[in-house]
Structure formats: structure tokens, C-alpha cells
PDB file of N, CA and C in Angstrom:
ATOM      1  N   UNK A   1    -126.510 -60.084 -55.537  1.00  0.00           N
ATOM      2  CA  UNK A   1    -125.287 -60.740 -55.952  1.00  0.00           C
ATOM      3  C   UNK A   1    -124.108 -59.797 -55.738  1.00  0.00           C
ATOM      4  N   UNK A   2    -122.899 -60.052 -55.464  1.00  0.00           N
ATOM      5  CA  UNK A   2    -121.661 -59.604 -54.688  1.00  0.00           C
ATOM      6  C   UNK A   2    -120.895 -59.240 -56.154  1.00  0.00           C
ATOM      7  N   UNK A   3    -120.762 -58.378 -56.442  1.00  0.00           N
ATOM      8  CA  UNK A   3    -119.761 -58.006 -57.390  1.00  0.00           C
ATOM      9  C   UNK A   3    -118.271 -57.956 -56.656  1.00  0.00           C
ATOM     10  N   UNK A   4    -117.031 -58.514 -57.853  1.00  0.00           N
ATOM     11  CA  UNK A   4    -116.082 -58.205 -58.056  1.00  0.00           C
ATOM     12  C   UNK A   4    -115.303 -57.239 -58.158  1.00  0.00           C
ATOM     13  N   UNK A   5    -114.553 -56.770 -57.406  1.00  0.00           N
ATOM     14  CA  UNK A   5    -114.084 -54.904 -57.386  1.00  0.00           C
ATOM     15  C   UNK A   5    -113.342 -55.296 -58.865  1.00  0.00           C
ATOM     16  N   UNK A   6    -113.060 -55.966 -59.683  1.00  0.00           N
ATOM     17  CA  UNK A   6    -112.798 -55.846 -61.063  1.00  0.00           C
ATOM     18  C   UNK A   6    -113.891 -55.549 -62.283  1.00  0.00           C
ATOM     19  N   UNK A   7    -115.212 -56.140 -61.852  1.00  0.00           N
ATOM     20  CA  UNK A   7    -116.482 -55.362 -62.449  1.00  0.00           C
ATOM     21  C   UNK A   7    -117.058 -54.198 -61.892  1.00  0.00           C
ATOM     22  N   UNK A   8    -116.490 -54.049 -60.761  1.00  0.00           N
ATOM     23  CA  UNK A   8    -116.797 -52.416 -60.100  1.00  0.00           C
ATOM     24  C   UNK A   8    -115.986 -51.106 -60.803  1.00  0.00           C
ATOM     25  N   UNK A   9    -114.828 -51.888 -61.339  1.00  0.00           N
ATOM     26  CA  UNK A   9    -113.785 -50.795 -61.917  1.00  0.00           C
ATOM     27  C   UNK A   9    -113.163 -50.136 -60.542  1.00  0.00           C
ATOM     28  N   UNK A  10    -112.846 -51.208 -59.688  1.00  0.00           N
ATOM     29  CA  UNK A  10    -112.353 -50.192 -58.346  1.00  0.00           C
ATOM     30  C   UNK A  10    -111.212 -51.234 -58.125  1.00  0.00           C
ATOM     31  N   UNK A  11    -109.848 -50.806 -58.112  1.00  0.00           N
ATOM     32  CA  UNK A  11    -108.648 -51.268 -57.756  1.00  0.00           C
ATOM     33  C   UNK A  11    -108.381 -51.327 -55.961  1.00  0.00           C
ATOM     34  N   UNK A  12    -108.236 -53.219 -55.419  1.00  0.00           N
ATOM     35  CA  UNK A  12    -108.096 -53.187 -54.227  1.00  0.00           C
ATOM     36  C   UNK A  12    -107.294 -52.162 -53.418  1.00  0.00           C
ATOM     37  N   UNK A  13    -107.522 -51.637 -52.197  1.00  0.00           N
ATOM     38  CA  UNK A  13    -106.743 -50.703 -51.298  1.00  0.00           C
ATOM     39  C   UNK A  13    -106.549 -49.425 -52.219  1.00  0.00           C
ATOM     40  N   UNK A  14    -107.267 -49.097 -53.471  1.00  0.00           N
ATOM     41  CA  UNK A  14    -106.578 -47.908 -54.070  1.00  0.00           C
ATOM     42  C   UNK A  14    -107.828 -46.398 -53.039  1.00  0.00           C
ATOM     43  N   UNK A  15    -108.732 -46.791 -52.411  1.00  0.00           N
ATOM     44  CA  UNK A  15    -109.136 -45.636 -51.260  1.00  0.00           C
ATOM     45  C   UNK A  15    -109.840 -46.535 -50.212  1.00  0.00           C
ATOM     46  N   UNK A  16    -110.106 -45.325 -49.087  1.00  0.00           N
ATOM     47  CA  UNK A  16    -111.255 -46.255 -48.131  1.00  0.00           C
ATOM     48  C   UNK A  16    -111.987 -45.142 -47.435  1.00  0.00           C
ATOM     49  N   UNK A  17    -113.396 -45.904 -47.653  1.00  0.00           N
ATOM     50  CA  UNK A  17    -114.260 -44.526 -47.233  1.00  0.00           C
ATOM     51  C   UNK A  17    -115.138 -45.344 -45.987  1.00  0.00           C
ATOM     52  N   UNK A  18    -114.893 -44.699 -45.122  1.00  0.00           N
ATOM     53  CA  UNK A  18    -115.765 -45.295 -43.697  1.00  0.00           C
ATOM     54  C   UNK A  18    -116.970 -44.508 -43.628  1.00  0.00           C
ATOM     55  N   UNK A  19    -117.775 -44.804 -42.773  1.00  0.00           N
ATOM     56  CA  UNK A  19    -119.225 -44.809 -42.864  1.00  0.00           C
ATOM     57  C   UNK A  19    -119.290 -42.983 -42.809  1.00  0.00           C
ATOM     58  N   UNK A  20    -119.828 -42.271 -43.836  1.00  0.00           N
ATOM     59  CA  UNK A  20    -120.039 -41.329 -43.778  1.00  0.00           C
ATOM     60  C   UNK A  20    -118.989 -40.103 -43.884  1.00  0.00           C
ATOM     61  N   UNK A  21    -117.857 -40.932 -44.264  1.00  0.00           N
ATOM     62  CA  UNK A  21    -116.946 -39.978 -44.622  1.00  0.00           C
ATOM     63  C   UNK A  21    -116.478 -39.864 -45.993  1.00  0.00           C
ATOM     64  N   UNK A  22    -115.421 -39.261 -46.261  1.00  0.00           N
ATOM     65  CA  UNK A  22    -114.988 -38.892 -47.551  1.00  0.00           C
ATOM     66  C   UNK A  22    -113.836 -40.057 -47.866  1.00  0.00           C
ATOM     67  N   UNK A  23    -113.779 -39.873 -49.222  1.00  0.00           N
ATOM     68  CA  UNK A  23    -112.453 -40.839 -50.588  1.00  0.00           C
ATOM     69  C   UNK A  23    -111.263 -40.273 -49.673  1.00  0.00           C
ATOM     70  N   UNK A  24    -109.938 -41.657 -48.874  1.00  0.00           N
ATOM     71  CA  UNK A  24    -109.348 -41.345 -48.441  1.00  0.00           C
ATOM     72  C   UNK A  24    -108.230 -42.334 -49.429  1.00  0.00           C
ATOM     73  N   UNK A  25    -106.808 -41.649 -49.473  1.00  0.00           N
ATOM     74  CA  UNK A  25    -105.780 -42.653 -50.097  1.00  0.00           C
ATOM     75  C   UNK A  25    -105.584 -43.374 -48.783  1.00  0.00           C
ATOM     76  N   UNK A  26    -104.434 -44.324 -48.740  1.00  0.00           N
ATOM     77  CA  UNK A  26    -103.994 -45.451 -47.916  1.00  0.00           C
ATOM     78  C   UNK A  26    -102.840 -44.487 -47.373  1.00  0.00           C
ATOM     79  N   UNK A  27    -102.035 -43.263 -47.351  1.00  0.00           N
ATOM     80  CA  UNK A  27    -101.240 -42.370 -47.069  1.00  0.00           C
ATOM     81  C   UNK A  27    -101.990 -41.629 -46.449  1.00  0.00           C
ATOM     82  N   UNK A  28    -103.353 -41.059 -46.559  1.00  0.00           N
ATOM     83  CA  UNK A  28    -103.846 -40.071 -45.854  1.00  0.00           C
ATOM     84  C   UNK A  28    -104.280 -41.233 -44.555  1.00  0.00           C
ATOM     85  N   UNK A  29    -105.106 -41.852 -44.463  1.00  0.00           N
ATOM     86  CA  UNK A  29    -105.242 -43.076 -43.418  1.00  0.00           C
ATOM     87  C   UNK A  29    -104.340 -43.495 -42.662  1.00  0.00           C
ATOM     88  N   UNK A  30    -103.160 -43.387 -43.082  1.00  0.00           N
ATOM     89  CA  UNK A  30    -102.017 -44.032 -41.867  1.00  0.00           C
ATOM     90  C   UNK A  30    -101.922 -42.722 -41.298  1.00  0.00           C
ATOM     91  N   UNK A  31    -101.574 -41.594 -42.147  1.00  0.00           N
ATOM     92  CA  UNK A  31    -101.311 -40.575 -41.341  1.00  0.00           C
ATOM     93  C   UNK A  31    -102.270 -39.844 -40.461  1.00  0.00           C
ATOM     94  N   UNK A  32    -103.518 -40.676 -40.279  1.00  0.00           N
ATOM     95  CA  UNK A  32    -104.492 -39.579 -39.436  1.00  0.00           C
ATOM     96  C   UNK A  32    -104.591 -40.791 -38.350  1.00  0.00           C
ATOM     97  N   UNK A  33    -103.839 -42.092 -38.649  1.00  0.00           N
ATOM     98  CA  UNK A  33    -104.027 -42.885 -38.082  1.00  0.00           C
ATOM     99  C   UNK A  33    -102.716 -42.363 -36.993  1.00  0.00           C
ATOM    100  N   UNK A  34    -102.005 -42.311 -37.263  1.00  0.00           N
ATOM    101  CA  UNK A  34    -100.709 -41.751 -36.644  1.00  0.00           C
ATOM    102  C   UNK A  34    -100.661 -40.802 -35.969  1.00  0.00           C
ATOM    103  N   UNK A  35    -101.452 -39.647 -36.186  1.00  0.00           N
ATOM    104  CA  UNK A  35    -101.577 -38.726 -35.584  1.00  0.00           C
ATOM    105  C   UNK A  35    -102.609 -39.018 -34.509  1.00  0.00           C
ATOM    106  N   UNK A  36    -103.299 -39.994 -34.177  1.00  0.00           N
ATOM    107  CA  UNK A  36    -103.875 -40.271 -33.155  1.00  0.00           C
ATOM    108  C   UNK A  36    -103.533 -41.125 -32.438  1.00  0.00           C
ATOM    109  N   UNK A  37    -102.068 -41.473 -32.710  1.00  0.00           N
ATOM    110  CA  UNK A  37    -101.388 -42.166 -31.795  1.00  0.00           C
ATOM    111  C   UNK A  37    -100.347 -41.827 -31.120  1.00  0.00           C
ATOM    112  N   UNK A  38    -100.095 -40.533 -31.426  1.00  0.00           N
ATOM    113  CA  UNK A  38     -99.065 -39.636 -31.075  1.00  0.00           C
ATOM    114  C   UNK A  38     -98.475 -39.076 -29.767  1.00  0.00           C
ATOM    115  N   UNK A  39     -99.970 -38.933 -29.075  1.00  0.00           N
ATOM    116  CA  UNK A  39     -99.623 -38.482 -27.939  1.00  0.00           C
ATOM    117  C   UNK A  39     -99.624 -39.822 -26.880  1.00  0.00           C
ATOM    118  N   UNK A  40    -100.331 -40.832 -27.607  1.00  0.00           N
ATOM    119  CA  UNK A  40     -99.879 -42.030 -26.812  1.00  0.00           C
ATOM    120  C   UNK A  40     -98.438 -42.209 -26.890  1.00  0.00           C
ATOM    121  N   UNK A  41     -97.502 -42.215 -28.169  1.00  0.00           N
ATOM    122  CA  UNK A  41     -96.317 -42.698 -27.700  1.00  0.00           C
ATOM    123  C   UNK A  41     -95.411 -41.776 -27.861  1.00  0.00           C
ATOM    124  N   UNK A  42     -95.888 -40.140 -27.584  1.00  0.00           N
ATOM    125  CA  UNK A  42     -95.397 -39.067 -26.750  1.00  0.00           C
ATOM    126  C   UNK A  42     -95.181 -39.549 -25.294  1.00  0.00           C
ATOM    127  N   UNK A  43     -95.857 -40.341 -24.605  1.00  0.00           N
ATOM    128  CA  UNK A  43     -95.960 -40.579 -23.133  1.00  0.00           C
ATOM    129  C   UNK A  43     -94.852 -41.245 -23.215  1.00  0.00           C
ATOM    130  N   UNK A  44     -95.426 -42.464 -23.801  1.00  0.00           N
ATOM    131  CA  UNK A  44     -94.200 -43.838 -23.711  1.00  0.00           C
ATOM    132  C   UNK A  44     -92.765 -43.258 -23.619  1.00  0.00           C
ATOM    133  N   UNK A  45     -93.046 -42.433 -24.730  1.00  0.00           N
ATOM    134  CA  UNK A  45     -91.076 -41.350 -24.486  1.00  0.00           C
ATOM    135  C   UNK A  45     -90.423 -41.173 -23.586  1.00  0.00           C
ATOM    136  N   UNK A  46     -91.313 -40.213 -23.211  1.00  0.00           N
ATOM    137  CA  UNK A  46     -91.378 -39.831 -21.695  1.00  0.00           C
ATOM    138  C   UNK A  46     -91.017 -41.153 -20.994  1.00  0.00           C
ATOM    139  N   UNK A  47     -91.688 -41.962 -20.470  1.00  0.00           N
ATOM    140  CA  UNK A  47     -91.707 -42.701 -19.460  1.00  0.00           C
ATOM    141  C   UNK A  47     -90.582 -43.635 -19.544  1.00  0.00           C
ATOM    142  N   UNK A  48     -89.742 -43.793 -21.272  1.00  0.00           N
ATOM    143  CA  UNK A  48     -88.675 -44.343 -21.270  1.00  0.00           C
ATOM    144  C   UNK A  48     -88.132 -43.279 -21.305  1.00  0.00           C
ATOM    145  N   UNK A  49     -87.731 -42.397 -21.049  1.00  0.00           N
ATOM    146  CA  UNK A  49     -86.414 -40.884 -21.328  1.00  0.00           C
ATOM    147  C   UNK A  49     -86.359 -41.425 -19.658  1.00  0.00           C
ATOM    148  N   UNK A  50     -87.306 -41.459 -18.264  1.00  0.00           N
ATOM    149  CA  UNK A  50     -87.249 -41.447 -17.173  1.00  0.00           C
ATOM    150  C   UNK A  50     -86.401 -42.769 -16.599  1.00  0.00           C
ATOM    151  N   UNK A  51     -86.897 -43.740 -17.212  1.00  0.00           N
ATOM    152  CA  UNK A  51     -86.195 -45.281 -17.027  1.00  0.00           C
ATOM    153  C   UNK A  51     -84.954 -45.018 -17.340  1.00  0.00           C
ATOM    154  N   UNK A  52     -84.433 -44.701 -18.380  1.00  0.00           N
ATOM    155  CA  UNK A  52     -83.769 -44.593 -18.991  1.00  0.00           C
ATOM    156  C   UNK A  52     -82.445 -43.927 -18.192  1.00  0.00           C
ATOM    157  N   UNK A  53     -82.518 -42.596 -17.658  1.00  0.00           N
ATOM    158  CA  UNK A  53     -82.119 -41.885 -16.944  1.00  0.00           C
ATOM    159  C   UNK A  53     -81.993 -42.319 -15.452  1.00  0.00           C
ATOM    160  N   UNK A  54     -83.254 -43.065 -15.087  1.00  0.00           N
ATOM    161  CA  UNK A  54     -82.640 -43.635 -13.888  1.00  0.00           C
ATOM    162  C   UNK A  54     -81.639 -44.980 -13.484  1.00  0.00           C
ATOM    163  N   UNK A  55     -80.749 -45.607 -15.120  1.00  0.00           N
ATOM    164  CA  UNK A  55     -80.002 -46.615 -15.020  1.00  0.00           C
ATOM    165  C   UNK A  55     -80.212 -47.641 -16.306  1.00  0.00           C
ATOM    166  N   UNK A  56     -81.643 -47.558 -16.530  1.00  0.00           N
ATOM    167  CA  UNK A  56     -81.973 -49.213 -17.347  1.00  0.00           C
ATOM    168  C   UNK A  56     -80.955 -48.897 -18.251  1.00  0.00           C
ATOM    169  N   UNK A  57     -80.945 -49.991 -19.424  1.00  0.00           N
ATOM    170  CA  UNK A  57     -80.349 -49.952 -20.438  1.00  0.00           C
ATOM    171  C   UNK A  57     -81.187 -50.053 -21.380  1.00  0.00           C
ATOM    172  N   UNK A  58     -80.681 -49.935 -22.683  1.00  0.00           N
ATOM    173  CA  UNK A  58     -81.811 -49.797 -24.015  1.00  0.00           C
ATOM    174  C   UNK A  58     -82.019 -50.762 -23.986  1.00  0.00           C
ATOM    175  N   UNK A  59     -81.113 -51.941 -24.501  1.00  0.00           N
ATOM    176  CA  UNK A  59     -82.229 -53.712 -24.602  1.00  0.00           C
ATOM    177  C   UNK A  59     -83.029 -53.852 -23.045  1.00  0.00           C
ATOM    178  N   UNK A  60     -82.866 -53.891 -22.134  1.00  0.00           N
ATOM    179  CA  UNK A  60     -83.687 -54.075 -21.118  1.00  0.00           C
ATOM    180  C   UNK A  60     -84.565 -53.217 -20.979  1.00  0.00           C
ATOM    181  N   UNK A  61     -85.054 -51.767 -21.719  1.00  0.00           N
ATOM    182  CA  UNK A  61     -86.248 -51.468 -22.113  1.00  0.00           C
ATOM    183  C   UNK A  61     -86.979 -52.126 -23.152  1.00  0.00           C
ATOM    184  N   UNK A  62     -86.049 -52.078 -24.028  1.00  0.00           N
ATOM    185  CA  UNK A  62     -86.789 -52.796 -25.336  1.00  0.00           C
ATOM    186  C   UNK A  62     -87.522 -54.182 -25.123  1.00  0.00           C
ATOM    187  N   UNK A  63     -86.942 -54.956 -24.374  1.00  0.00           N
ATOM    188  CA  UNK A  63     -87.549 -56.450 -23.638  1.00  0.00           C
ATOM    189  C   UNK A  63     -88.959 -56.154 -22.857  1.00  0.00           C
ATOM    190  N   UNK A  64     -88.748 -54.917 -21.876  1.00  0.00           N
ATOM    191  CA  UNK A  64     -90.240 -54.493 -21.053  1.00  0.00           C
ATOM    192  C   UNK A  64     -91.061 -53.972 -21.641  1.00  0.00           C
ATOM    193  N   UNK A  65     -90.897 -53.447 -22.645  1.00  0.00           N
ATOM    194  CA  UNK A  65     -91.998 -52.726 -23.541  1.00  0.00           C
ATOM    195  C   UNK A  65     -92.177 -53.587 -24.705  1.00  0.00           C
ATOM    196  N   UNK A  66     -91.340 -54.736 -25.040  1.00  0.00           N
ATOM    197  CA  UNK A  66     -91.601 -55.551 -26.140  1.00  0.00           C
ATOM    198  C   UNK A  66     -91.826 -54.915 -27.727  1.00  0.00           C
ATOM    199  N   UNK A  67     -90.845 -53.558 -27.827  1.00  0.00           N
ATOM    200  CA  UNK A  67     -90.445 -53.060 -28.861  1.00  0.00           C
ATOM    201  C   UNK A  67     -89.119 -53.733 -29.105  1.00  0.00           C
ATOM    202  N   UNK A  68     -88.472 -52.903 -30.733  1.00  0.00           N
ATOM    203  CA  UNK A  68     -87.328 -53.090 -30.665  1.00  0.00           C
ATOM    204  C   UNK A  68     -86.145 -52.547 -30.591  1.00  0.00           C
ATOM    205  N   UNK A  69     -85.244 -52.638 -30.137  1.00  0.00           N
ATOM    206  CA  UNK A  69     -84.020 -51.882 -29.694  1.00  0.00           C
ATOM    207  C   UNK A  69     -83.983 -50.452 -30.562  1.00  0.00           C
ATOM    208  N   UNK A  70     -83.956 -50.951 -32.001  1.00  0.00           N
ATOM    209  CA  UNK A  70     -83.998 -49.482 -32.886  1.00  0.00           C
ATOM    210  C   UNK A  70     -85.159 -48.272 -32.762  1.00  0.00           C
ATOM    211  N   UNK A  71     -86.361 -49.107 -32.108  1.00  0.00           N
ATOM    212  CA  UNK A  71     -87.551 -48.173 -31.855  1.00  0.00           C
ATOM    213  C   UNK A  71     -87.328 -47.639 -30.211  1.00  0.00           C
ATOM    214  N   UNK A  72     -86.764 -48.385 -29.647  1.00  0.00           N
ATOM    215  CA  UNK A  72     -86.659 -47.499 -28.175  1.00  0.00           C
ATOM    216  C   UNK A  72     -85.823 -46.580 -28.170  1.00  0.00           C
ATOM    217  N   UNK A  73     -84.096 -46.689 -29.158  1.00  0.00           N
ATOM    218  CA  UNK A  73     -83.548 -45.694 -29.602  1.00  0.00           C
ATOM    219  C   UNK A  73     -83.955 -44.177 -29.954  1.00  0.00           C
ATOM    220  N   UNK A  74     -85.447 -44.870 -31.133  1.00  0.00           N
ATOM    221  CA  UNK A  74     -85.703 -43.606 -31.865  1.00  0.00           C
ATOM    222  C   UNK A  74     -86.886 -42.679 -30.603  1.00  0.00           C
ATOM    223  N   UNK A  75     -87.154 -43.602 -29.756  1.00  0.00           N
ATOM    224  CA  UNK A  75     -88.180 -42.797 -28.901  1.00  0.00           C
ATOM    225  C   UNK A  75     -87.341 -41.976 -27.831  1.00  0.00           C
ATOM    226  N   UNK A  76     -86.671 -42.624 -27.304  1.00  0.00           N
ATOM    227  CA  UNK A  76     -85.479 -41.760 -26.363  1.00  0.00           C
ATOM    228  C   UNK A  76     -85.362 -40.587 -27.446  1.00  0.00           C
ATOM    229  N   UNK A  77     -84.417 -40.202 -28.520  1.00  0.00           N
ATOM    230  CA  UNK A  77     -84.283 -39.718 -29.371  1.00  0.00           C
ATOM    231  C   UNK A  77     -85.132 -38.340 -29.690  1.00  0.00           C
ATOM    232  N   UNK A  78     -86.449 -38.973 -29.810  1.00  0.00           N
ATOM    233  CA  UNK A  78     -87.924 -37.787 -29.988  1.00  0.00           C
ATOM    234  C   UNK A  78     -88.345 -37.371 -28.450  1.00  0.00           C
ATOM    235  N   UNK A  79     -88.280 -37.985 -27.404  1.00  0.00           N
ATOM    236  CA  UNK A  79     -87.648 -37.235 -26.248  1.00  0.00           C
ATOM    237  C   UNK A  79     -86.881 -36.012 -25.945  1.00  0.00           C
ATOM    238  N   UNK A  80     -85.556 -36.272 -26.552  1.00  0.00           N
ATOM    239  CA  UNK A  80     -84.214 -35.751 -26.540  1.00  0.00           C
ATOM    240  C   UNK A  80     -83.475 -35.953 -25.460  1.00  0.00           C
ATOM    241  N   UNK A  81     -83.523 -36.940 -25.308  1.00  0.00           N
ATOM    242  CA  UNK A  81     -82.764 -37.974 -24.147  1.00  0.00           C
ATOM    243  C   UNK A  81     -81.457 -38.024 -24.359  1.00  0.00           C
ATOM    244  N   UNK A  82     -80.583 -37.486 -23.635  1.00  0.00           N
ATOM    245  CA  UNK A  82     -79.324 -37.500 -23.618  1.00  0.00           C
ATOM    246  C   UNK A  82     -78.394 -38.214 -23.329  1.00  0.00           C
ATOM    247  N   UNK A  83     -77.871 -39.456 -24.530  1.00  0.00           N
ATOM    248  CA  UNK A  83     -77.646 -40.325 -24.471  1.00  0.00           C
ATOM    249  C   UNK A  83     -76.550 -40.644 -23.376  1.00  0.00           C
ATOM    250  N   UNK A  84     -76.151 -42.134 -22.837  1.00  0.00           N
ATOM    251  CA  UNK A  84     -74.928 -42.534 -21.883  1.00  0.00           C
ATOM    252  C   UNK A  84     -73.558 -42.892 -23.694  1.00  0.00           C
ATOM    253  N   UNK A  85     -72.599 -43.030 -23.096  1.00  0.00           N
ATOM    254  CA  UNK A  85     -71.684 -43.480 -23.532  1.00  0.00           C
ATOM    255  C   UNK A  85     -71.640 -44.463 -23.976  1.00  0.00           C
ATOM    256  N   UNK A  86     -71.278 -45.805 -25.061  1.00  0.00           N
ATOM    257  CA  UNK A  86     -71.745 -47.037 -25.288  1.00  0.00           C
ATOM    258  C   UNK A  86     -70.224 -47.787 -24.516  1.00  0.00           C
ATOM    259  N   UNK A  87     -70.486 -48.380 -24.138  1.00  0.00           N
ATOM    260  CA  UNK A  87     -68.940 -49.566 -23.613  1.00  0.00           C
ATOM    261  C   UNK A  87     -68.705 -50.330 -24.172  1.00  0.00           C
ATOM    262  N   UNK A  88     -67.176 -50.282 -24.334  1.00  0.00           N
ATOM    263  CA  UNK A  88     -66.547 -50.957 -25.005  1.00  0.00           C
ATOM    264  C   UNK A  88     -66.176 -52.339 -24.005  1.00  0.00           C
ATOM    265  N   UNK A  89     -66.368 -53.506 -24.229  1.00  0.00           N
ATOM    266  CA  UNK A  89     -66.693 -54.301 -23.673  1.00  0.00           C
ATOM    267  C   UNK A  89     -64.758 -55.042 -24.116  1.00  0.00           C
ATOM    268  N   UNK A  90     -64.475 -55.746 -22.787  1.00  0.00           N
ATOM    269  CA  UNK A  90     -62.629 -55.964 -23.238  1.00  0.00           C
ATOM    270  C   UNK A  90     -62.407 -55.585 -22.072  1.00  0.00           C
ATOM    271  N   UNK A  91     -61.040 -55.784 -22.168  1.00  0.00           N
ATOM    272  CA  UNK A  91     -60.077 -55.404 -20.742  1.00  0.00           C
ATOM    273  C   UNK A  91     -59.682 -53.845 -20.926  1.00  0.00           C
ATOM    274  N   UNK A  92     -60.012 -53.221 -19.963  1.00  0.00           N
ATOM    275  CA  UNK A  92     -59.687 -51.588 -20.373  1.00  0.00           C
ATOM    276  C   UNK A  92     -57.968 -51.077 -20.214  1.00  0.00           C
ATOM    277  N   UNK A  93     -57.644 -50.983 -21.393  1.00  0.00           N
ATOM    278  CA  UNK A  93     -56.368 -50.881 -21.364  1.00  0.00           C
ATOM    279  C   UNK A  93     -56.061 -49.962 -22.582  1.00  0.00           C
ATOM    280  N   UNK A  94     -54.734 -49.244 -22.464  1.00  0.00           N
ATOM    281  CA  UNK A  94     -54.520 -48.499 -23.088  1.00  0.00           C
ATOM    282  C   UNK A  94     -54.976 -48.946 -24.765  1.00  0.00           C
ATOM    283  N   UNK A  95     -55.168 -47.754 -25.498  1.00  0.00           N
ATOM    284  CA  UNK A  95     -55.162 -48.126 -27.251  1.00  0.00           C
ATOM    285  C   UNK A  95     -53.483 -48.840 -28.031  1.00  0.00           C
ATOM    286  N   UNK A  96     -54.306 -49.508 -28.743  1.00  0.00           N
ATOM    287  CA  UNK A  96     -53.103 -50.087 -29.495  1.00  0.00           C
ATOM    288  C   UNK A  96     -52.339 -49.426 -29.786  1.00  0.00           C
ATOM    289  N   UNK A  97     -50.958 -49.066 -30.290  1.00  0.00           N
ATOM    290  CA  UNK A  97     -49.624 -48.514 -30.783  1.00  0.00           C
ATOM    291  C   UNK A  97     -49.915 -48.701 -32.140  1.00  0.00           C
ATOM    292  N   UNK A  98     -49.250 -48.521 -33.385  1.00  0.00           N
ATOM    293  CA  UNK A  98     -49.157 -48.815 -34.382  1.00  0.00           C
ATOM    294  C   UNK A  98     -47.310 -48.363 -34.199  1.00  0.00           C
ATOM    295  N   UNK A  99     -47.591 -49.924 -34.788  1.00  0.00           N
ATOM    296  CA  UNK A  99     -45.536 -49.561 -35.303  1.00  0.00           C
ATOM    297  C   UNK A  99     -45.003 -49.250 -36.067  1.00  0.00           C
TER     298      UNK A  99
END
């Protein structure tokens, strides 16, 4: 018979122990989870710092990689991709006066 993690005395998600390993919190798990994803999207960086540099723009990465604009930001970023200028979109003409 299937006990209840409330007659177990064990609070849902409060650890998780996979086959043969040790009592992990839900903080230690993302972070070992993370760290093995690291050098995967160490690459991705890379490979957008290169796009990037050769013209694209940030939303038209963000669309090809099907991230989002704020995450292709932050990956250029952990790169150290040296950002373009943002444009000011308008008729380019001198700044307003104040009278």
C-alpha cells in the first residue's frame, strides 16, 4: 500500500535523492543542474557574440534561437560583447531647443 508523504512525515519537494545518492535541497539541484549546462550556453554566447558582431540584431537573434530578447542581452553580456549603439528611430535632426 502507497503511503502519503503526509504519513511519511516528508514535506513535498522539501529534498530529492536519486538512485544512490545523497539528501539534496531543491537549491543544491538546480545548481548542479546549472552547472552542467554551462558550458553548453558558454558556446551559445559565443556563437551569438559572432552573429552578433557580424550585423544581426538582438530581436532577430532572439527569434533564431527562440529565447528572449532579455536573455540574448544577458548572453552577449557574459560574452563581453561590445555592444552597437541603440537608434533612435525619427527623422535625424538636430535636439530640441528649450526656450
Amino acid at each position: 500500500m502507497l503511503q502519503s508523504w503526509e504519513t511519511r512525515g516528508v514535506l513535498p519537494g522539501a529534498c530529492f535523492i536519486e538512485a544512490g545518492g545523497a539528501v539534496r535541497t531543491p537549491q543544491q539541484t538546480l545548481r548542479m543542474r546549472a552547472a552542467a549546462r554551462a558550458t553548453e550556453r558558454q558556446k551559445l554566447a559565443v556563437s551569438l557574440r559572432a552573429r552578433y558582431e557580424a550585423g544581426a540584431s538582438v530581436p532577430e537573434l532572439a527569434e533564431d534561437c527562440n529565447y528572449s530578447v532579455a536573455t540574448v542581452y544577458r548572453l552577449l553580456h557574459q560574452a563581453r560583447t561590445p555592444m552597437r549603439p541603440r537608434h533612435r528611430h525619427g527623422p535625424a535632426c538636430a535636439p530640441r531647443r528649450r526656450p
